[in-house]
N, C-alpha and C. Protein backbone atom coordinates (compact mmCIF):
# COMPACT_ATOMS: atom_id res chain seq x y z
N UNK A 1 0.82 -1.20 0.00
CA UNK A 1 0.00 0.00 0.00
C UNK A 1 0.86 1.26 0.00
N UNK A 2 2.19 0.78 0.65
CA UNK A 2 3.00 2.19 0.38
C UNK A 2 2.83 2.87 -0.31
N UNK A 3 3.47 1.87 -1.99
CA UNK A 3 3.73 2.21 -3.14
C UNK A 3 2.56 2.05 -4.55
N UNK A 4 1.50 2.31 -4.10
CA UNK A 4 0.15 2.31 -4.55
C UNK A 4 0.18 3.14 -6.11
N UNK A 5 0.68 4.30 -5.72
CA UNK A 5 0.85 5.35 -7.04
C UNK A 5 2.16 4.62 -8.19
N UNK A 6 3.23 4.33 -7.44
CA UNK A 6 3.94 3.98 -8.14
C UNK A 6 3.44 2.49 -9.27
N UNK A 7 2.80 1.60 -8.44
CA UNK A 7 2.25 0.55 -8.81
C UNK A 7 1.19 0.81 -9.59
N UNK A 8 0.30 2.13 -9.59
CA UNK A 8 -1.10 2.55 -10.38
C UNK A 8 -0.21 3.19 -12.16
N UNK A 9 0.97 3.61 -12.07
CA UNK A 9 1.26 4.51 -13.16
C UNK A 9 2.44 3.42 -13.33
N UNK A 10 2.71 1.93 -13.00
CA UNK A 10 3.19 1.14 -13.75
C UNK A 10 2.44 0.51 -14.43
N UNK A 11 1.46 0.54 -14.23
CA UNK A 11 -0.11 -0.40 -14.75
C UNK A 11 -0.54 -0.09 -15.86
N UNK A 12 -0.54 1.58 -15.57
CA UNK A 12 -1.19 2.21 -16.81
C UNK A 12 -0.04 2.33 -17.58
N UNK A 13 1.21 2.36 -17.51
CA UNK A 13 2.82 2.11 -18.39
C UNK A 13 2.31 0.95 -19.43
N UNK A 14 2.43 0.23 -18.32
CA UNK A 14 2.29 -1.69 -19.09
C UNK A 14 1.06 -1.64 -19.79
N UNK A 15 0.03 -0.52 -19.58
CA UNK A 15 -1.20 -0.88 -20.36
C UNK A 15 -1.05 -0.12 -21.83
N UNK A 16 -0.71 1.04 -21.84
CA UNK A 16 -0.33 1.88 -22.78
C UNK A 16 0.82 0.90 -23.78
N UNK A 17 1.84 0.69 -23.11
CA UNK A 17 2.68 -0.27 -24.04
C UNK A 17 1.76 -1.56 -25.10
N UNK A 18 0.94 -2.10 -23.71
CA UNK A 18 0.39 -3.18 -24.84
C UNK A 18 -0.92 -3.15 -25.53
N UNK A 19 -1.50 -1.32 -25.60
CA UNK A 19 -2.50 -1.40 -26.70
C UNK A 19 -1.86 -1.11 -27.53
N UNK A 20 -0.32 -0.51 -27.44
CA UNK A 20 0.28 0.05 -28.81
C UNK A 20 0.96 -0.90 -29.56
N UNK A 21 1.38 -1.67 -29.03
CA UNK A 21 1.84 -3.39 -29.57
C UNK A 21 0.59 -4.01 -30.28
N UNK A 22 -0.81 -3.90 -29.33
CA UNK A 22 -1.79 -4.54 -30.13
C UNK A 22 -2.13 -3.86 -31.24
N UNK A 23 -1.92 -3.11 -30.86
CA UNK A 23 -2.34 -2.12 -33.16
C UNK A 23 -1.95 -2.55 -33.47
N UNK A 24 -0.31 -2.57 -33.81
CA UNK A 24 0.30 -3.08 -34.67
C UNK A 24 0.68 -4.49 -34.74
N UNK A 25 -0.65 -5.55 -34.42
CA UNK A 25 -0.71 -7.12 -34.54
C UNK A 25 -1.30 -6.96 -35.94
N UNK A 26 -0.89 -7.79 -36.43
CA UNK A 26 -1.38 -8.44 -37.64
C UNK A 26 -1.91 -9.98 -38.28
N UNK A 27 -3.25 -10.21 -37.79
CA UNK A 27 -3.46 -11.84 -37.63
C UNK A 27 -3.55 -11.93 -39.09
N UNK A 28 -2.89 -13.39 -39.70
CA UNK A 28 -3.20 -13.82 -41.44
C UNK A 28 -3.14 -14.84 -41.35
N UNK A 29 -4.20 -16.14 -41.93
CA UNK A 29 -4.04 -17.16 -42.65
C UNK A 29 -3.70 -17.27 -43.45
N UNK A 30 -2.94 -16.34 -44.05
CA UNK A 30 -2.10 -16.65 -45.55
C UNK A 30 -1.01 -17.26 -45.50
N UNK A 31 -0.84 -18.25 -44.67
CA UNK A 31 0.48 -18.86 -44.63
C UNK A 31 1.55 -19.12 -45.86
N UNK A 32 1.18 -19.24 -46.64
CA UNK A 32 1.16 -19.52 -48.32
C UNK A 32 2.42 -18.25 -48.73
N UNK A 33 2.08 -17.05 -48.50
CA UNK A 33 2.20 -16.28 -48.98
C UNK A 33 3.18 -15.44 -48.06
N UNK A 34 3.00 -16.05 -47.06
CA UNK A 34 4.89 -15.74 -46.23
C UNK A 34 6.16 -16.05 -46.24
N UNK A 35 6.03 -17.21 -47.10
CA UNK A 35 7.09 -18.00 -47.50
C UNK A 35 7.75 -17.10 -48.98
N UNK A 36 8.66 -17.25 -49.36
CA UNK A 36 9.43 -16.57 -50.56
C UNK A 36 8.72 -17.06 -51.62
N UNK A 37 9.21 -16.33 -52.52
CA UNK A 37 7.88 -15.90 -53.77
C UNK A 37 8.82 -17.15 -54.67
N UNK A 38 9.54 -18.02 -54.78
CA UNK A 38 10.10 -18.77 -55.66
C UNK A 38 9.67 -20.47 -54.08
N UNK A 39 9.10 -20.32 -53.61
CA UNK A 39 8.97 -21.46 -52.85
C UNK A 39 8.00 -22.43 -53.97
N UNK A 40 8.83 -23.75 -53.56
CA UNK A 40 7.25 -24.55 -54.62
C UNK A 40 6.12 -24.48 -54.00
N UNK A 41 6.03 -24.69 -52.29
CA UNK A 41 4.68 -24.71 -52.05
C UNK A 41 3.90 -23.47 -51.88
N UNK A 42 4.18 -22.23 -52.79
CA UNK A 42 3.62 -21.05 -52.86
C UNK A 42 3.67 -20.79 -54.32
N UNK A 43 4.36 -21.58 -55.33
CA UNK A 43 4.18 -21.26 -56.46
C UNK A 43 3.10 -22.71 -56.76
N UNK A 44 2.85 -23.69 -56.13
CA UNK A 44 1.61 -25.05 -56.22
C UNK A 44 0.38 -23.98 -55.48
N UNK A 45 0.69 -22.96 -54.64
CA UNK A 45 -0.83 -22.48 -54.38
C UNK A 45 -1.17 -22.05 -55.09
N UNK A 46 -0.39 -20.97 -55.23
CA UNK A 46 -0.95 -19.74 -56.37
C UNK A 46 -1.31 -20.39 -57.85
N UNK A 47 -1.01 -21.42 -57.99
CA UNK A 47 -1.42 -22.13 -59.20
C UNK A 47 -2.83 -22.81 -58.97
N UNK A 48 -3.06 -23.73 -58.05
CA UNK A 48 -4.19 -24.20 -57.62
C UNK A 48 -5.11 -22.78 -57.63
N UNK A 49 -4.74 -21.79 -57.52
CA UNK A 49 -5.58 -20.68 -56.24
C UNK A 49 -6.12 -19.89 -58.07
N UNK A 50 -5.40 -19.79 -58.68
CA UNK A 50 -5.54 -19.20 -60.46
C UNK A 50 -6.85 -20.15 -60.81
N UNK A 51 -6.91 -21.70 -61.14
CA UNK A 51 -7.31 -22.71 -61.95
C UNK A 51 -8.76 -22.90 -60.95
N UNK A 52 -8.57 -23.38 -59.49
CA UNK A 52 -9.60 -23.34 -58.92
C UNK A 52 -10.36 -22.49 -58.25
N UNK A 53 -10.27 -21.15 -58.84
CA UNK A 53 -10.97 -20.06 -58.28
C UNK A 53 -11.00 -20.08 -56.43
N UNK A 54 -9.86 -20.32 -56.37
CA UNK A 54 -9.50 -20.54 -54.58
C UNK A 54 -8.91 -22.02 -54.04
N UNK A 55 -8.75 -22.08 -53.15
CA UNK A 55 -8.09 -22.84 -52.62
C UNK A 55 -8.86 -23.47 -50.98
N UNK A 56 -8.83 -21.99 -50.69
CA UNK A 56 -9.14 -21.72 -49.26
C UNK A 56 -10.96 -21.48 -49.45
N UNK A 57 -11.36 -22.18 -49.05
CA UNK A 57 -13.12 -21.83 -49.90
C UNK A 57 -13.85 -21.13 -48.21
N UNK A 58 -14.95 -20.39 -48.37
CA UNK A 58 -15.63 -19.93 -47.11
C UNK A 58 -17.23 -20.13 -47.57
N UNK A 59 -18.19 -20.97 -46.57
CA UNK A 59 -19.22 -21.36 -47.20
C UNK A 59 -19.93 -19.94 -46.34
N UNK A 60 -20.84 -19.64 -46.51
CA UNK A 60 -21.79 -18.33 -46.74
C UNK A 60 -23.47 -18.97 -46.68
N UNK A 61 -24.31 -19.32 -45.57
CA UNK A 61 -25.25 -20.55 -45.26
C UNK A 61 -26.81 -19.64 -45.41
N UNK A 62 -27.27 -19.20 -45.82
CA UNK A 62 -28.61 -18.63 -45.94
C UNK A 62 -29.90 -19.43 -45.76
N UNK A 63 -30.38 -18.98 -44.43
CA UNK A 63 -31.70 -19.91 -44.12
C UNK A 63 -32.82 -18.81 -44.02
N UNK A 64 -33.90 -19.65 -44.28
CA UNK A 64 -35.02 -18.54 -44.11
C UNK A 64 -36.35 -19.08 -43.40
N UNK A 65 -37.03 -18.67 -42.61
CA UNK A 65 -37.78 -19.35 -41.75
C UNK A 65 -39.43 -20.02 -42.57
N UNK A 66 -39.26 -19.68 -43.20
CA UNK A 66 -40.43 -20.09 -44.40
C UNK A 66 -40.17 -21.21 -45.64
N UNK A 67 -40.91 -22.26 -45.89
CA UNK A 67 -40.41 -23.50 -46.69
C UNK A 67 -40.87 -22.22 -48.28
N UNK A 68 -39.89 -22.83 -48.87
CA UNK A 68 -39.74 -22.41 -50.16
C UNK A 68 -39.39 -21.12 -50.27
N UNK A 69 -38.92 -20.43 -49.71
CA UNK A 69 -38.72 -18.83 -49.60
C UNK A 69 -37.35 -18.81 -50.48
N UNK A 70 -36.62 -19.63 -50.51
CA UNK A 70 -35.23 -20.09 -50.93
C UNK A 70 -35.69 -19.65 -52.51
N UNK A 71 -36.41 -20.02 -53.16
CA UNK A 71 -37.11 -20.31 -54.51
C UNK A 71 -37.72 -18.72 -54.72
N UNK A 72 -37.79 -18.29 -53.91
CA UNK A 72 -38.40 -16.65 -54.39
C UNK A 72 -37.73 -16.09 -55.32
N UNK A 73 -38.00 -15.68 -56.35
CA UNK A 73 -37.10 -14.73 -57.16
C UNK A 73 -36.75 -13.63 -56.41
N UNK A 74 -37.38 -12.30 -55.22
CA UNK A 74 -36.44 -12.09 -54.95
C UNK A 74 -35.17 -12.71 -54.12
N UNK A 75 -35.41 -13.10 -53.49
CA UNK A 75 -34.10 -14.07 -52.12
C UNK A 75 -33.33 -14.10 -53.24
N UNK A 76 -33.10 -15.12 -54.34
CA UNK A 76 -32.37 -15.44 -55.16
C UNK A 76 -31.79 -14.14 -55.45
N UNK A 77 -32.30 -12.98 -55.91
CA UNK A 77 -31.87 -11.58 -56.62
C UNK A 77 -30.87 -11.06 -55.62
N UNK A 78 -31.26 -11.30 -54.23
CA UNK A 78 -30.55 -10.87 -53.21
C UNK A 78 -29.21 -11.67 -52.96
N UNK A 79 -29.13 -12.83 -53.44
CA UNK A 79 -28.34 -13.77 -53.46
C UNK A 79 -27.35 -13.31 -54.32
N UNK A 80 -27.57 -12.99 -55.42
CA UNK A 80 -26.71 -12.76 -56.89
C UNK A 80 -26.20 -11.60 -56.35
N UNK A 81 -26.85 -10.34 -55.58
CA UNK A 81 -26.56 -9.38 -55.35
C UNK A 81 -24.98 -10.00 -54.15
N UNK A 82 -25.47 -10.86 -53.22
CA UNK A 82 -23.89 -10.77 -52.35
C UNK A 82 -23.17 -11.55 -53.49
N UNK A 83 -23.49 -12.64 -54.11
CA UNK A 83 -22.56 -12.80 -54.80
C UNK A 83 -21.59 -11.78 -55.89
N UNK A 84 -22.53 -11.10 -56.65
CA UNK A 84 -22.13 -10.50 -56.98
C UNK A 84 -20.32 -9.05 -56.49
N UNK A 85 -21.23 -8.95 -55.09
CA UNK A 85 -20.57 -8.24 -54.15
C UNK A 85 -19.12 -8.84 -53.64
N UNK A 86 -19.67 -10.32 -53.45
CA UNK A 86 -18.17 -10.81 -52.87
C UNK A 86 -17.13 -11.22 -54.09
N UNK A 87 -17.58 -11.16 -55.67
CA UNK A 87 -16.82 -11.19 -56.88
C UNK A 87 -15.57 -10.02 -56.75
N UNK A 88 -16.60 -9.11 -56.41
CA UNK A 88 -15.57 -7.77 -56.45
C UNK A 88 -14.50 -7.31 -55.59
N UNK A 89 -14.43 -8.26 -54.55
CA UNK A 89 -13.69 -8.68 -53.80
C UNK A 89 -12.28 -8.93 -54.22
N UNK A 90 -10.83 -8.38 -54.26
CA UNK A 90 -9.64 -8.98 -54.90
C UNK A 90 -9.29 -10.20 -54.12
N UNK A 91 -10.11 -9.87 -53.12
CA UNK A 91 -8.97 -11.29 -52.50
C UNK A 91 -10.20 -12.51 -52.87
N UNK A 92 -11.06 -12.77 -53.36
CA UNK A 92 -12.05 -13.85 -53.19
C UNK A 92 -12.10 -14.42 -54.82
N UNK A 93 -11.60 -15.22 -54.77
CA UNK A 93 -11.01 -15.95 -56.79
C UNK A 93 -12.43 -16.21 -56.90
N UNK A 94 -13.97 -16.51 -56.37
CA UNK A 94 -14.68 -17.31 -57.05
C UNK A 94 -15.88 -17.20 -56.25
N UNK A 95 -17.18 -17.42 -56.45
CA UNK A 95 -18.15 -17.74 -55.69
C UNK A 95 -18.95 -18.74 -56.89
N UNK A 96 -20.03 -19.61 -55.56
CA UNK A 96 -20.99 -20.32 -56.54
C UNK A 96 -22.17 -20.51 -55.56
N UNK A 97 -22.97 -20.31 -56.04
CA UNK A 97 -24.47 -20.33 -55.74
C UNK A 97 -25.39 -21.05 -55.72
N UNK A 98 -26.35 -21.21 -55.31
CA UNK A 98 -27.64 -21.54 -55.93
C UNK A 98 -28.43 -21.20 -57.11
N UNK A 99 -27.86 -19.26 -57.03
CA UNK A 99 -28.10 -18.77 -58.19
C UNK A 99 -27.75 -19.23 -59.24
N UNK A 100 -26.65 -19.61 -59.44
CA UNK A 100 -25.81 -20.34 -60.80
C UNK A 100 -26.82 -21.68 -60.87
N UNK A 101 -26.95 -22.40 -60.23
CA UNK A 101 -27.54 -24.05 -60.68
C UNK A 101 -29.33 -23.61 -61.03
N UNK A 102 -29.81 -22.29 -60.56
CA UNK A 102 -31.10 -21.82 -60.90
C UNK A 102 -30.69 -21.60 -62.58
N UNK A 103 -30.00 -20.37 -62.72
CA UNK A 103 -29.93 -19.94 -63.99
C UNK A 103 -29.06 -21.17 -65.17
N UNK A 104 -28.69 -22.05 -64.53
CA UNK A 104 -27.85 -23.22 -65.45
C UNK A 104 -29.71 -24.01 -65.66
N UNK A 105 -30.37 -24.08 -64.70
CA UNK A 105 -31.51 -24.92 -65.01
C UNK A 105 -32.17 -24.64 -66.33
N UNK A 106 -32.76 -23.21 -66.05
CA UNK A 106 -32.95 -22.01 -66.50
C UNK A 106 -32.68 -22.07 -68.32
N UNK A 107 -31.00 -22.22 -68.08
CA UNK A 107 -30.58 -22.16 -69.94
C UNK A 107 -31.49 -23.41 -70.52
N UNK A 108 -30.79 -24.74 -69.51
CA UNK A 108 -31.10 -26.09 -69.93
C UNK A 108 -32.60 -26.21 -70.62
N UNK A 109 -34.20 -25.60 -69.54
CA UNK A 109 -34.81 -25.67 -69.75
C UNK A 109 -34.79 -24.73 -71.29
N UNK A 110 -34.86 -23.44 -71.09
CA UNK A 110 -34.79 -22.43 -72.17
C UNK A 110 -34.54 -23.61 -73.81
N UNK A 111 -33.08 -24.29 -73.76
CA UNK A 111 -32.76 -24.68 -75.00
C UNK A 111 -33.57 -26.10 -75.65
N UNK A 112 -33.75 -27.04 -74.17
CA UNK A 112 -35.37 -27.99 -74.66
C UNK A 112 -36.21 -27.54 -74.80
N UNK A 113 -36.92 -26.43 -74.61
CA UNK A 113 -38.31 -26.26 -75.10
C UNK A 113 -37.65 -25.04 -76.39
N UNK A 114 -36.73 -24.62 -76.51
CA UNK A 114 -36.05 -24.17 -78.22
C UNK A 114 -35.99 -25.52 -79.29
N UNK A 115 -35.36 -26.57 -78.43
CA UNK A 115 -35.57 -27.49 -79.13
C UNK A 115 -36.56 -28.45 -79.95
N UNK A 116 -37.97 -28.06 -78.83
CA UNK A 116 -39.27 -28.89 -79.28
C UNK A 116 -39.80 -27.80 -80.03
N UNK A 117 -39.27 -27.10 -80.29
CA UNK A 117 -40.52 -26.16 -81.16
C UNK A 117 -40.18 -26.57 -82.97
């Protein structure tokens, strides 16, 4: 209890030190990409990461409390819209949807009934 002050403005020392250390943290899963730019297992990512529109995939889960709501044209519109959004993304090689297997249905149907006519 003597040394109360001294012990209060070491505290706030040690605290000041380690929010200014914590700024400058930098968390990355890019492990890949820390390694030297002539490494094989960073020139096998970046190759995989080109061809398969990613490597590292992040699923994105959309539920809706209503059966068939999934099937709404808008939900779907809203869908294309994040997709869309996370395209523009530099760091994100790729997205795929529901939207895509709607509008792939979509052509399929479109070109059989082009076909029966």
């Amino acid at each position: 209890m003597r040394r109360r002050r001294l012990l209060i403005w070491a505290f706030i020392a040690f605290l000041a030190v380690s929010l200014a250390a914590a700024a400058r943290l930098r968390i990355s899963t890019d492990v890949p990409h820390a390694l030297p730019s002539g490494d094989a297992t960073r020139v096998d990512f970046d190759a995989l990461n080109r061809r398969l529109d990613g490597t590292t995939s992040l699923r994105v889960v959309v539920e809706a409390s209503e059966p068939g709501a999934l099937a709404a044209p808008e939900n779907l519109l809203e869908i294309a819209r994040l997709e869309n959004w996370l395209e523009a993304r530099p760091e994100v090689g790729g997205t795929t949807s529901i939207v895509d297997w709607v509008a792939q249905l979509q052509r399929a149907a479109e070109g059989a009934a082009a076909e029966a006519s």
